[in-house]
Protein backbone atom coordinates (compact mmCIF):
# COMPACT_ATOMS: atom_id res chain seq x y z
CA UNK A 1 -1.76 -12.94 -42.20
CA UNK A 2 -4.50 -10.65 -43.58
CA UNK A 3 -5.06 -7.08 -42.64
CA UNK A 4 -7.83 -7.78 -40.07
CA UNK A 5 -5.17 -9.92 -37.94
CA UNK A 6 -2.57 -7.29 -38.41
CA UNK A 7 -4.96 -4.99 -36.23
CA UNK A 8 -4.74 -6.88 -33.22
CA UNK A 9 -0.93 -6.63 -33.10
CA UNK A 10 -0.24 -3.65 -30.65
CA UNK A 11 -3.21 -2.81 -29.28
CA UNK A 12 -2.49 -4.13 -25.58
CA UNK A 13 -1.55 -0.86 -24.84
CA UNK A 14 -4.60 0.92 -24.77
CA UNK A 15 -5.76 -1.55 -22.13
CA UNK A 16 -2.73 -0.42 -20.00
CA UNK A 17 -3.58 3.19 -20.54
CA UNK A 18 -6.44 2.64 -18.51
CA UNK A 19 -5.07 1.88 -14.97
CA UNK A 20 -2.85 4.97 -15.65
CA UNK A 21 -5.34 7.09 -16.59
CA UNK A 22 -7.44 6.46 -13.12
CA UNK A 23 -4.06 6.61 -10.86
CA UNK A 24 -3.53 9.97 -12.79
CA UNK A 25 -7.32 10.82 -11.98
CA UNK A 26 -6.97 10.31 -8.71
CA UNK A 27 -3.69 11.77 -8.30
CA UNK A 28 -3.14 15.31 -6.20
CA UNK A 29 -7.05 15.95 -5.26
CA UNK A 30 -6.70 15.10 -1.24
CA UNK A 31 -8.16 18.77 -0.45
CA UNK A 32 -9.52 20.10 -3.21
CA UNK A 33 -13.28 19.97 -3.47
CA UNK A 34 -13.73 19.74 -7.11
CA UNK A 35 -11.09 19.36 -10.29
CA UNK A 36 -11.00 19.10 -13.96
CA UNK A 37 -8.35 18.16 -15.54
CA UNK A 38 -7.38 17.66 -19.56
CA UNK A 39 -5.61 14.54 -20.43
CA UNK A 40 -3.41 14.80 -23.45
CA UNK A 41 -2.12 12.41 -25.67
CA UNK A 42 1.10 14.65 -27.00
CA UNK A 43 0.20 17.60 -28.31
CA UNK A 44 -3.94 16.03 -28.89
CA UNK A 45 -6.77 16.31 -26.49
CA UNK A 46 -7.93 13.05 -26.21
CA UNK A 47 -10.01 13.29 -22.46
CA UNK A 48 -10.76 15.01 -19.32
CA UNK A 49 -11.16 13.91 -15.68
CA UNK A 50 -13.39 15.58 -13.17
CA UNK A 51 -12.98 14.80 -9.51
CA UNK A 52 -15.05 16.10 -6.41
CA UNK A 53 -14.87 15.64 -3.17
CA UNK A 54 -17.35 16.00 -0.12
CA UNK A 55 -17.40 15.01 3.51
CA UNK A 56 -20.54 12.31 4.20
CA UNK A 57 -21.74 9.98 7.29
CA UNK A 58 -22.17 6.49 6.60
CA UNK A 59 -22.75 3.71 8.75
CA UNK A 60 -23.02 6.57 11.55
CA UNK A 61 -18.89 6.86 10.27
CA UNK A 62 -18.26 10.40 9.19
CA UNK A 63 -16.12 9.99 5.82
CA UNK A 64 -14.44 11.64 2.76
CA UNK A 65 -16.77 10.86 -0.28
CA UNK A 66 -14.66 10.99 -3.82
CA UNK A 67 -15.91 10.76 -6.75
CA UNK A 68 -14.35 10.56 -10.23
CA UNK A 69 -15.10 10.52 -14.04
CA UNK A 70 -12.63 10.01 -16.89
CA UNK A 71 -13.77 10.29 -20.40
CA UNK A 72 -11.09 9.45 -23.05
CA UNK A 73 -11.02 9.28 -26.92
CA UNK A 74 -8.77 8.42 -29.05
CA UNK A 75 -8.18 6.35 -32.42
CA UNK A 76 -6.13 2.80 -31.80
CA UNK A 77 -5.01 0.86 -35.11
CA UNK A 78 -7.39 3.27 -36.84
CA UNK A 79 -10.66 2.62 -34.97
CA UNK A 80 -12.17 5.65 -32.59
CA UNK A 81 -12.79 4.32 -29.01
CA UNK A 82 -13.90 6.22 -26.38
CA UNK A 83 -13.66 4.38 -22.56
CA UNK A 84 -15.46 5.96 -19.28
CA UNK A 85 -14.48 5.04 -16.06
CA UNK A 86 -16.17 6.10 -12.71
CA UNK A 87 -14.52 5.80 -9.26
CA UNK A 88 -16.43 6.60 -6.21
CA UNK A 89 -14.24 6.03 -2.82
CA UNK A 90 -15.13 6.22 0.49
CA UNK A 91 -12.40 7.18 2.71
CA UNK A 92 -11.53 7.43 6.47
CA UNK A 93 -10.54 10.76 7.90
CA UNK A 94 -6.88 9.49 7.23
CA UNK A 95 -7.79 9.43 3.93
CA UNK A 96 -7.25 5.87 4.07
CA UNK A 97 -9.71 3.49 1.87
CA UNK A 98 -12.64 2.13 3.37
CA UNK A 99 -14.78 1.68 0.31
CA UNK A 100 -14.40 1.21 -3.36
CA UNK A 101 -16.54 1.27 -6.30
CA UNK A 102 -15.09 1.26 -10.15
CA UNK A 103 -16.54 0.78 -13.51
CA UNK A 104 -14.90 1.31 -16.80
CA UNK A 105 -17.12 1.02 -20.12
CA UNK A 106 -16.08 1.49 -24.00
CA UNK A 107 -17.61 0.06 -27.25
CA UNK A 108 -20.67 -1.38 -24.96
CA UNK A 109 -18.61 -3.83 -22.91
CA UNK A 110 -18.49 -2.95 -19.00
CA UNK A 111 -16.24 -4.29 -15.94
CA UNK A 112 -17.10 -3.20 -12.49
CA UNK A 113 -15.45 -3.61 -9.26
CA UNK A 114 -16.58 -3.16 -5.60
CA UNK A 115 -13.57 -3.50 -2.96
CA UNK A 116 -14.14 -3.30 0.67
CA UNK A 117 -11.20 -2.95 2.47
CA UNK A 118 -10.33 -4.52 6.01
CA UNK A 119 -7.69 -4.82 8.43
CA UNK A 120 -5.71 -7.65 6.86
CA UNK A 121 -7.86 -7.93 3.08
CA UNK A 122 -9.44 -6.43 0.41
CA UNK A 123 -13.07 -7.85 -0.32
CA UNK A 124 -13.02 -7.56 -4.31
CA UNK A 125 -16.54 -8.46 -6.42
CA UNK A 126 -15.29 -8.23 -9.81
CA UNK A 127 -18.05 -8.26 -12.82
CA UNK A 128 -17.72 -8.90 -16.29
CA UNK A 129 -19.55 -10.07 -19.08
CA UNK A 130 -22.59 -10.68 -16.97
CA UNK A 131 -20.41 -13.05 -14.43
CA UNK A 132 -19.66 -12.22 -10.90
CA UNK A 133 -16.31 -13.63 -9.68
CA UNK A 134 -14.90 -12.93 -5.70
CA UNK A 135 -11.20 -12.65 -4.79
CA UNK A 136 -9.87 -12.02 -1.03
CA UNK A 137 -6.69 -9.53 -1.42
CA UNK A 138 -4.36 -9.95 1.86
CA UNK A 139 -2.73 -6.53 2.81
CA UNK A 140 0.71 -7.09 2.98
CA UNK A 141 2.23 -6.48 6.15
CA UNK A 142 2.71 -3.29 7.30
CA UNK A 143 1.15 -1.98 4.03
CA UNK A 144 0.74 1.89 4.23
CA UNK A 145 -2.66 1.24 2.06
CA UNK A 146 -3.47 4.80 0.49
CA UNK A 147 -5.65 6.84 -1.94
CA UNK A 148 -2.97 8.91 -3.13
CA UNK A 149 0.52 9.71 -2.18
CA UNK A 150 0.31 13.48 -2.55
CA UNK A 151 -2.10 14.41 0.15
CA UNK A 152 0.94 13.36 2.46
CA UNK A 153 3.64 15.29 1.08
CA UNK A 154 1.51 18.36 1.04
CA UNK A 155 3.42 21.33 1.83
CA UNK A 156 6.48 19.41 2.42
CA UNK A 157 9.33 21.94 2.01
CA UNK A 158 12.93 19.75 2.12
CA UNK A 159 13.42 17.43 -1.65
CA UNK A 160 14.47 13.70 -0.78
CA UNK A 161 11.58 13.24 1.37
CA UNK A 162 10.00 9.93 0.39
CA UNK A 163 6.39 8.02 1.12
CA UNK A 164 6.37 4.25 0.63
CA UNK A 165 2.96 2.95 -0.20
CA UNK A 166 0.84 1.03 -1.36
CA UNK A 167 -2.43 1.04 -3.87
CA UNK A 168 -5.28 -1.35 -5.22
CA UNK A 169 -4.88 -1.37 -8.87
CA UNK A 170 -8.60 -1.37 -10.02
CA UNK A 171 -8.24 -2.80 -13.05
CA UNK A 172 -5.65 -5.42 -12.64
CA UNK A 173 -7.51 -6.26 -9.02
CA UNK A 174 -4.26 -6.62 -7.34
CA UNK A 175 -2.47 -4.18 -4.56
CA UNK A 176 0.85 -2.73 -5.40
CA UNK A 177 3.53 -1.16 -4.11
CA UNK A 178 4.68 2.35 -4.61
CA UNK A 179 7.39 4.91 -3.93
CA UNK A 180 6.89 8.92 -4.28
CA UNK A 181 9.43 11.52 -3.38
CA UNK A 182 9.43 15.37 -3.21
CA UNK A 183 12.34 15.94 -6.09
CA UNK A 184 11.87 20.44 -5.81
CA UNK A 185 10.23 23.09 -5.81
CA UNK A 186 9.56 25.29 -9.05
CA UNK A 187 7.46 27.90 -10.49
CA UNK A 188 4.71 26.01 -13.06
CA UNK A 189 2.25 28.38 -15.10
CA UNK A 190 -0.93 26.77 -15.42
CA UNK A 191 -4.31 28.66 -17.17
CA UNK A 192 -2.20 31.93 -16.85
CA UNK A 193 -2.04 31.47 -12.93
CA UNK A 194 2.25 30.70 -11.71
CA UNK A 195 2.48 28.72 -8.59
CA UNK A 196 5.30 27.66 -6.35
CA UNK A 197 4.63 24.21 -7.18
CA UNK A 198 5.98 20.88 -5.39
CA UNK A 199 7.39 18.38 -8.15
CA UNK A 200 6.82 14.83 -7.07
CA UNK A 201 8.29 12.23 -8.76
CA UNK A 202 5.50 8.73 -8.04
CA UNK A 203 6.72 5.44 -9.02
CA UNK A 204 4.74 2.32 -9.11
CA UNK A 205 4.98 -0.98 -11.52
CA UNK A 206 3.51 0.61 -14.12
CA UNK A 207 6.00 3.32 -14.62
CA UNK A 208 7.11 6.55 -13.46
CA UNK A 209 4.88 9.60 -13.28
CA UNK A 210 6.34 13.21 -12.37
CA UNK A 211 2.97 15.81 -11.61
CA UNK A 212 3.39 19.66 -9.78
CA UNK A 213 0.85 19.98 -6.86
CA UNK A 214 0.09 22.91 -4.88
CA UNK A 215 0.43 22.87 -1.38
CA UNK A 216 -3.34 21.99 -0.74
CA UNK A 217 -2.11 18.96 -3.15
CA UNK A 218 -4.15 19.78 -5.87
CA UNK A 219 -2.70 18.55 -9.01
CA UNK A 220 -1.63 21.03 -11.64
CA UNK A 221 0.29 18.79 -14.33
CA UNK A 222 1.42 15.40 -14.66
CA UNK A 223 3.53 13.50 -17.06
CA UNK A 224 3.02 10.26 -17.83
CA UNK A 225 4.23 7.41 -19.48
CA UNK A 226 3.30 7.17 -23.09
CA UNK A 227 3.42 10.97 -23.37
CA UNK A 228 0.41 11.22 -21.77
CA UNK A 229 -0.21 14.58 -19.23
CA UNK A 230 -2.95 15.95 -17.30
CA UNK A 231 -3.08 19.74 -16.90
CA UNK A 232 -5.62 21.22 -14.77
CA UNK A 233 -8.61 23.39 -16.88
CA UNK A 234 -11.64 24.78 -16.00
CA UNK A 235 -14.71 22.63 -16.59
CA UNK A 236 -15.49 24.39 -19.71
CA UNK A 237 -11.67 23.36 -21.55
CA UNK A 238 -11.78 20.12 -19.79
CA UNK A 239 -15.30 19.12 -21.76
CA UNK A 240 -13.74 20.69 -24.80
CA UNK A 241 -12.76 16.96 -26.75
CA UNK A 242 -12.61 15.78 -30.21
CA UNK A 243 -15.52 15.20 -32.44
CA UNK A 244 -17.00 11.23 -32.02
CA UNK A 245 -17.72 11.61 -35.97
CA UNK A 246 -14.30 10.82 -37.04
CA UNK A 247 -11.50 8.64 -35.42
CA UNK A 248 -9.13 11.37 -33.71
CA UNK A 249 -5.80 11.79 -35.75
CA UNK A 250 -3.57 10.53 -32.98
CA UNK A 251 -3.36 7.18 -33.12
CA UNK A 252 -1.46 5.96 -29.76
CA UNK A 253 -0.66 2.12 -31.04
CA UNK A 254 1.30 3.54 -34.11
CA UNK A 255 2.50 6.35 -32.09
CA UNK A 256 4.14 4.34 -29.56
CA UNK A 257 5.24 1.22 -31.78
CA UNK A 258 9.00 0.76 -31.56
CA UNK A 259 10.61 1.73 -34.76
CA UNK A 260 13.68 -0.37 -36.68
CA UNK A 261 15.45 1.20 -39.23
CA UNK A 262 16.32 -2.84 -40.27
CA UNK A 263 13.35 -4.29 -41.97
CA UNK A 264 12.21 -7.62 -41.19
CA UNK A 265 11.37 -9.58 -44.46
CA UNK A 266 8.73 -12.42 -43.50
CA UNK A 267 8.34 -11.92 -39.70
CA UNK A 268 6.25 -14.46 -39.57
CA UNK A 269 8.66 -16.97 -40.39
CA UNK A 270 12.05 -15.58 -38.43
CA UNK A 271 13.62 -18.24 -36.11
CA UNK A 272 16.90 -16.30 -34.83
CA UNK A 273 16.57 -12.61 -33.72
CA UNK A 274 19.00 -10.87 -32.57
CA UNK A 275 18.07 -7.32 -31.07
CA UNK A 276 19.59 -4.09 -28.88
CA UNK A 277 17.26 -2.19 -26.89
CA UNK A 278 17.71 0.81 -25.04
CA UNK A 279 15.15 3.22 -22.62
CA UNK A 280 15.26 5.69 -20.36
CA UNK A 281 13.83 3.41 -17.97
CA UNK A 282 15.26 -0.23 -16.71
CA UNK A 283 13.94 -2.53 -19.40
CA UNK A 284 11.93 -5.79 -18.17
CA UNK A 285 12.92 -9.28 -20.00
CA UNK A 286 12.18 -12.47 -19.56
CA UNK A 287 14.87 -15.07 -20.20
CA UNK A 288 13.69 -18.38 -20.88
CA UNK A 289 14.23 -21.31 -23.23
CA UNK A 290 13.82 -19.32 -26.42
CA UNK A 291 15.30 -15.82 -25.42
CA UNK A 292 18.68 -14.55 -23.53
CA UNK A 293 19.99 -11.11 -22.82
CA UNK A 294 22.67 -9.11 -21.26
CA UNK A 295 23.22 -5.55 -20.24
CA UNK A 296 25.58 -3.57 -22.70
CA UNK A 297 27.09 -0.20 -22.40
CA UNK A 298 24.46 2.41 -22.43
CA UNK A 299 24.81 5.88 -24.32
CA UNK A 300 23.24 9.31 -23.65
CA UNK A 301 22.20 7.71 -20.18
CA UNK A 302 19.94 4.86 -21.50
CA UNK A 303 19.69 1.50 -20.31
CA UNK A 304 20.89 -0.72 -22.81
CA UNK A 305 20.61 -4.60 -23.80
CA UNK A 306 21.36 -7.03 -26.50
CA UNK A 307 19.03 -10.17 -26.52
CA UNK A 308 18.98 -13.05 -28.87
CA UNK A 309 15.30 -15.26 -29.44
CA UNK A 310 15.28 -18.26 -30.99
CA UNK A 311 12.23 -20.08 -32.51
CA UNK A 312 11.62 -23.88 -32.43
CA UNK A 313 8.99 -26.03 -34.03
CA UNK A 314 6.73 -27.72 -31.61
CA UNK A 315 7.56 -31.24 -30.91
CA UNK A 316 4.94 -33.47 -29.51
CA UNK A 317 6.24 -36.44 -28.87
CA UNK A 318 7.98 -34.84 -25.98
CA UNK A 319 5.13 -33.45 -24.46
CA UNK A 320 3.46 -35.16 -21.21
CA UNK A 321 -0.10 -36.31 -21.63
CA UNK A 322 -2.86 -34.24 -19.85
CA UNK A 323 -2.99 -36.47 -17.05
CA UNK A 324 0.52 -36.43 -15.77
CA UNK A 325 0.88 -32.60 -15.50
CA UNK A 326 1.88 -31.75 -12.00
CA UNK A 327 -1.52 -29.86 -10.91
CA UNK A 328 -0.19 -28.93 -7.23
CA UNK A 329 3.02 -27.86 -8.87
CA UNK A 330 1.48 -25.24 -11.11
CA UNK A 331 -1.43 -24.65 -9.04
CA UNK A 332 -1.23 -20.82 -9.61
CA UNK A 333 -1.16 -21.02 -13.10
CA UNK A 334 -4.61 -23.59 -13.25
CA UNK A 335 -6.48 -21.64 -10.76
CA UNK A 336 -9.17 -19.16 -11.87
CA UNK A 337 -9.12 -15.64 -11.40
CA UNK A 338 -11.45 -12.46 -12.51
CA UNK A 339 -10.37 -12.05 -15.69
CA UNK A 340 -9.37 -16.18 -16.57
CA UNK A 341 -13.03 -17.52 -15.35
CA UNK A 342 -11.27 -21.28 -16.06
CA UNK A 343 -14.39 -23.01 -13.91
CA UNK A 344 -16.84 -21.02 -15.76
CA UNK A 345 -18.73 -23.82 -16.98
CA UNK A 346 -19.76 -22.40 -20.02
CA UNK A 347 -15.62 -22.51 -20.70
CA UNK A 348 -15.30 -25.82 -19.15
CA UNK A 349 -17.97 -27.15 -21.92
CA UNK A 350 -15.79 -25.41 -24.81
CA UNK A 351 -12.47 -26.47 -23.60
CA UNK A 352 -13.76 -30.29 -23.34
CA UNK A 353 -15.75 -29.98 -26.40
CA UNK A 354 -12.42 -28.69 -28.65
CA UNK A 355 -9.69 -31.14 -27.09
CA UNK A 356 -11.89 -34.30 -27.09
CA UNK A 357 -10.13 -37.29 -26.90
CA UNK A 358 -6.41 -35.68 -27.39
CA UNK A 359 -4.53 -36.60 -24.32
CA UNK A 360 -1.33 -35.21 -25.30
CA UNK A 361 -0.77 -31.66 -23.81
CA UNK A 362 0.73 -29.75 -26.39
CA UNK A 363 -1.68 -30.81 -29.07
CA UNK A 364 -4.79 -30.01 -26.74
CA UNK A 365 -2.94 -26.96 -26.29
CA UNK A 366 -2.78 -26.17 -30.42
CA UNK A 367 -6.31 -27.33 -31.22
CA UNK A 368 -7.50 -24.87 -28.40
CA UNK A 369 -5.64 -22.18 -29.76
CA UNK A 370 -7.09 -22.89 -33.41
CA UNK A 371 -10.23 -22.86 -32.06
CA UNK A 372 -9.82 -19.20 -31.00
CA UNK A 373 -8.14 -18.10 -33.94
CA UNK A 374 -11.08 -19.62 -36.09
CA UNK A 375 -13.77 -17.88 -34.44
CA UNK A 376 -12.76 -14.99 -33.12
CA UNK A 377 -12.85 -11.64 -35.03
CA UNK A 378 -10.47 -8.24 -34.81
CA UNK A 379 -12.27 -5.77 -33.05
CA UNK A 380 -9.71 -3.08 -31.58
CA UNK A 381 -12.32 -0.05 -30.22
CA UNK A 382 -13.17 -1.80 -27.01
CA UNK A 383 -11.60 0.19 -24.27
CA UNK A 384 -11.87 -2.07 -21.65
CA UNK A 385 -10.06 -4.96 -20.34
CA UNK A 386 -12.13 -7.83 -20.31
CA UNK A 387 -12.56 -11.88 -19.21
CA UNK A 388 -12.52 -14.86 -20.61
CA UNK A 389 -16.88 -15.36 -20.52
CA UNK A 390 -17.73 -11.71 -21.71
CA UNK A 391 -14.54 -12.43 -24.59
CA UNK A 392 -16.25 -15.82 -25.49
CA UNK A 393 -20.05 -14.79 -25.35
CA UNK A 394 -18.95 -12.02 -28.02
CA UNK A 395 -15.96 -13.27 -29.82
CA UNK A 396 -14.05 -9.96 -31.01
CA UNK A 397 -11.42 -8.01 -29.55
CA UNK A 398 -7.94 -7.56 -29.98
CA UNK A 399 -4.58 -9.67 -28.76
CA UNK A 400 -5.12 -9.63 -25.10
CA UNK A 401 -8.67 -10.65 -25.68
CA UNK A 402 -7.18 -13.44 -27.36
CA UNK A 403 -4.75 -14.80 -24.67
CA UNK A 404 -7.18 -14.02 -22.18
CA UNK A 405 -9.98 -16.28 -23.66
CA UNK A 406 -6.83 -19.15 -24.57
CA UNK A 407 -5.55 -19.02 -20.94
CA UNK A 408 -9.03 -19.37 -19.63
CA UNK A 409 -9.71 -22.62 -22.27
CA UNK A 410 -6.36 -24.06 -21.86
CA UNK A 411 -6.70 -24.31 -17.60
CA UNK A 412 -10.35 -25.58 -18.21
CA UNK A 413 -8.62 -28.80 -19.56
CA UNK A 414 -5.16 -28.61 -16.67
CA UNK A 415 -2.93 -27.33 -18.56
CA UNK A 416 -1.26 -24.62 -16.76
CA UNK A 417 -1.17 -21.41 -18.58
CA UNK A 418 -0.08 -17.75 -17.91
CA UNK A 419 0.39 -14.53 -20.07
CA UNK A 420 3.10 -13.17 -21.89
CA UNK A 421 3.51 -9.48 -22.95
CA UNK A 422 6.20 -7.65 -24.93
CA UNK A 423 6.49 -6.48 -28.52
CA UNK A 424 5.78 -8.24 -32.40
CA UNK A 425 7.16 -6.92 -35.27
CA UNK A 426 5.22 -6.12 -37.87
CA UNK A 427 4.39 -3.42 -40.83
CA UNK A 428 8.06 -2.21 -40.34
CA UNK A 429 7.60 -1.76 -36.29
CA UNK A 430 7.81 -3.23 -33.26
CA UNK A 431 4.48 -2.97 -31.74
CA UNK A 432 3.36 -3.92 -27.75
CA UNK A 433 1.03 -7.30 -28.20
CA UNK A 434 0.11 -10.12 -25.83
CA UNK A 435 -0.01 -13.92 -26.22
CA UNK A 436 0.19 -16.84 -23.48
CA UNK A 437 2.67 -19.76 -22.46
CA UNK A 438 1.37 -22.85 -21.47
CA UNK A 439 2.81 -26.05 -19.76
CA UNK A 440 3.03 -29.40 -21.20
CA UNK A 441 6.15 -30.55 -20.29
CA UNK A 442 7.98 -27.19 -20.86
CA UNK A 443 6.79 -23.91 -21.15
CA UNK A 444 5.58 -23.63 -24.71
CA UNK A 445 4.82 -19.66 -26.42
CA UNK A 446 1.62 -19.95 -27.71
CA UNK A 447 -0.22 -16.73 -29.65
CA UNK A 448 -3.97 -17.16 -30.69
CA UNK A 449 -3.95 -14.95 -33.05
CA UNK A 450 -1.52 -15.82 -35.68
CA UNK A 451 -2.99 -18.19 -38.28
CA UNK A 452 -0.41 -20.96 -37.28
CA UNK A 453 1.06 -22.67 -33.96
CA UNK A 454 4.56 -21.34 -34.59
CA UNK A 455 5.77 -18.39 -32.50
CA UNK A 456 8.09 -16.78 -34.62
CA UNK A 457 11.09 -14.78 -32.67
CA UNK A 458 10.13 -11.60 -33.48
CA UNK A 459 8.17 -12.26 -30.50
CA UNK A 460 9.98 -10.15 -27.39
CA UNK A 461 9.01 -10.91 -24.25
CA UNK A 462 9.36 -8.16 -21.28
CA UNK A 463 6.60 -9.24 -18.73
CA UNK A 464 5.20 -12.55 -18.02
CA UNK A 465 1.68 -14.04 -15.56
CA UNK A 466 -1.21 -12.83 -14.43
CA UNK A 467 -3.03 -9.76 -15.58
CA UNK A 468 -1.30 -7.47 -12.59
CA UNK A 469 2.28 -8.54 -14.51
CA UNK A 470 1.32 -8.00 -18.16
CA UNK A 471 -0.36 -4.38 -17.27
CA UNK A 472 3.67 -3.42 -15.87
CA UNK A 473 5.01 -4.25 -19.63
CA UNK A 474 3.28 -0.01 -19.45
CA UNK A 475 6.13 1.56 -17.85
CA UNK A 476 8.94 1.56 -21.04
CA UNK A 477 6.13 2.05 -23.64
CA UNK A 478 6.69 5.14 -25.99
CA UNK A 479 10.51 5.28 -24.88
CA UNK A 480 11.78 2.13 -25.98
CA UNK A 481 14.38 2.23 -29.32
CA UNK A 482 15.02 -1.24 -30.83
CA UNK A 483 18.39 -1.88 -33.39
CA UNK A 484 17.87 -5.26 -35.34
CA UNK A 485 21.75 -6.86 -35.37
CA UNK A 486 21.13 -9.81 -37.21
CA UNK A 487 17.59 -12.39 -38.12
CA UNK A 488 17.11 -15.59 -40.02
């Protein structure tokens, strides 16, 4: 595999930063009229956030008008890339959402999002790479849909007190469910001022985040997964970033990348792994065909678990031809969605074009993913997560830009395909990469950009389908330790 390949491996994780970063954004500012905040990455300044709010009439409805900027920059796999996002919200005088605008741009790619929420659905318009795409989000039931669950918990005096709620992820254009709970009070210095600060403890399917509020519920810090915080500055320290003239030194893919003290010789050809894992937080697997685990006896209070991955070749003759795939069967896995634009026609030409007159599933399946290892190109400083059309029209990105383009090719042709998300070793490290599974008569692993068909079991799988499940792979990165037991 040459170098350029090697720079694709790990860099989902940037993508996840994003949703994070905007929850964090958004996070404590229910009656304060105007924030900044730094965002850290460790000990580095790598952004800042400004948020301000205002009261406003619209429609002849008098609302809460919030608006938000996040400017990050940081250095992935060795590359500077800087992302902006901008959320304006309209809310009710609940605070509850009424109105949603997003847009998130880095390394001149954009995705936008308009939501307009309902009684019983979200109205999404989702844009990317000059296509439009609609999806209808159902509330769930009973859904206490909310901006942010520390404007209720203001001034709340007794720990153990709990809010269950629920969010629209904006970049994953799905609503999820959330839990936050008053855990103390304690005294927090911020900018040389100490406050009696609330500590709330949020978590959502991302991960955990503990942040101290005031009790206006202004945020003052928050701590992230990742080590990322947010500390409240004045708007001169929160402009205060890093130079754009040189990549920033801390590098979050390498930074986060689970270390072995067991090298892997030839990763790239291992077909037995066997591996324990521990974190701080429950650990997400998938057990399947090729991998099994089981819980082991933690120490120093992690979660701990031994899994073993085995590797197969591909064997075709098993596979079912195109035609007898059941369609209604794996419906959810054919059917097009904002980022995998499988009835784009412009995809629907390609996908045809590449499998020709192959009827058998899995080798469609391998000459699509050649295709998109042939003629795409590492490019790891775009900050944004993108779909299949804008990844095609300029063929470069990184691993999820890979499996996003492959999932949207492979259901162009019905064969059902979803997204995988977990960790590949390589360069002495286990680092957080995505890749896809498709159907043809089993689930098959398939990764786009590795320069052959066989998924070697360094390959760990925590999260598997849509983009909503791959972005909560987020919540054990940069605490996850990894112990190689045994490999051939």
């Amino acid at each position: 595999m040459t170098n350029g390949r090697l720079t694709a491996l790990g860099s989902l994780l940037y993508r996840k930063g994003a949703p994070l970063v905007v929850l964090l954004a958004a996070c404590g500012h229910a009656f304060a009229q105007e924030s900044w905040l730094g965002v850290y990455f460790g000990e580095a300044k790598i952004g800042y956030s400004h948020v301000k709010i205002s009261s406003v009439t619209r429609g002849g409805r008098r609302l809460y008008k919030v608006y938000s900027v996040t400017v990050t920059r940081m250095a992935l796999l060795g590359q500077p890339v800087e992302q902006r996002m901008v959320m304006t919200q309209w809310l009710d005088r609940r605070w509850a959402p009424r109105l949603v605008d997003f847009s998130m741009d880095s390394g001149g790619h954009r995705t936008e999002l308009r939501a307009i929420f309902t009684q019983k659905y979200v109205k999404c318009r989702f844009s990317s790479g000059g296509t439009t795409t609609q999806k209808l989000i159902p509330i769930p039931k009973g859904a206490n849909l909310i901006l942010d669950p520390s404007m209720m918990l203001a001034r709340a005096v007794k720990p153990g007190k709990k809010l269950r709620f629920h969010y629209l992820n904006t970049v994953s254009v799905a609503i999820e469910p959330g839990v936050a709970e008053v855990l103390r009070r304690e005294a927090v210095t911020v900018g040389g001022v100490t406050y009696n600060a609330l500590v709330v403890k949020t978590t959502m399917p991302m991960g955990t985040i503990i942040h101290w509020q005031d009790d206006r519920g202004e945020l003052l810090r928050a701590e992230a997964m990742m080590g990322i915080t947010m500390v409240k500055e004045t708007r001169e320290q929160a402009l205060s970033l890093p130079d754009t003239k040189y990549a920033p030194p801390a590098d979050i893919a390498a930074a986060i990348a689970v270390k072995s003290d067991t090298p892997i010789e030839e990763p790239r050809k291992v077909r037995m792994l066997k591996l324990r894992m521990a974190s701080p937080e429950e650990i997400p697997l998938v057990a399947d065909g090729r991998q099994s685990f089981a819980p082991v006896q933690s120490q120093n209070g992690l979660k701990a678990v031994e899994l073993t991955i085995s590797a197969r070749d591909l064997d075709a003759q098993k596979a079912l031809k195109l035609q007898a795939i059941p369609r209604r069967e794996f419906k959810d896995y054919l059917a097009p969605g904002p980022y995998i634009q499988s009835r784009d026609p412009r995809i629907v030409r390609l996908a045809r074009e590449v499998v020709g007159s192959e009827d058998n599933a899995l080798l469609a399946a391998v000459r699509l993913r050649d295709w998109v290892y042939s003629n795409m190109k590492v490019q790891s400083n775009i900050g944004v997560l993108r779909s299949a059309v804008d990844v095609l029209n300029h063929r470069a990105g990184v691993c999820r830009d890979y499996a996003i383009l492959y999932a949207a090719l492979a259901r162009a042709v019905g064969i059902p395909t979803r997204l995988a998300a977990g960790l590949l070793y390589v360069n002495g490290a286990f680092y957080y990469h995505a890749w896809a599974e498709s159907y043809v008569g089993w689930w098959v692993d398939v990764d786009p950009t590795l320069p052959t068909a066989f998924v070697d079991a360094t390959h760990v799988k925590l999260v598997r389908g849509d983009v909503s499940s791959i972005v909560s792979a987020s919540r054990v990165m940069g605490n996850l330790k990894a112990e190689v037991l045994e490999y051939k």
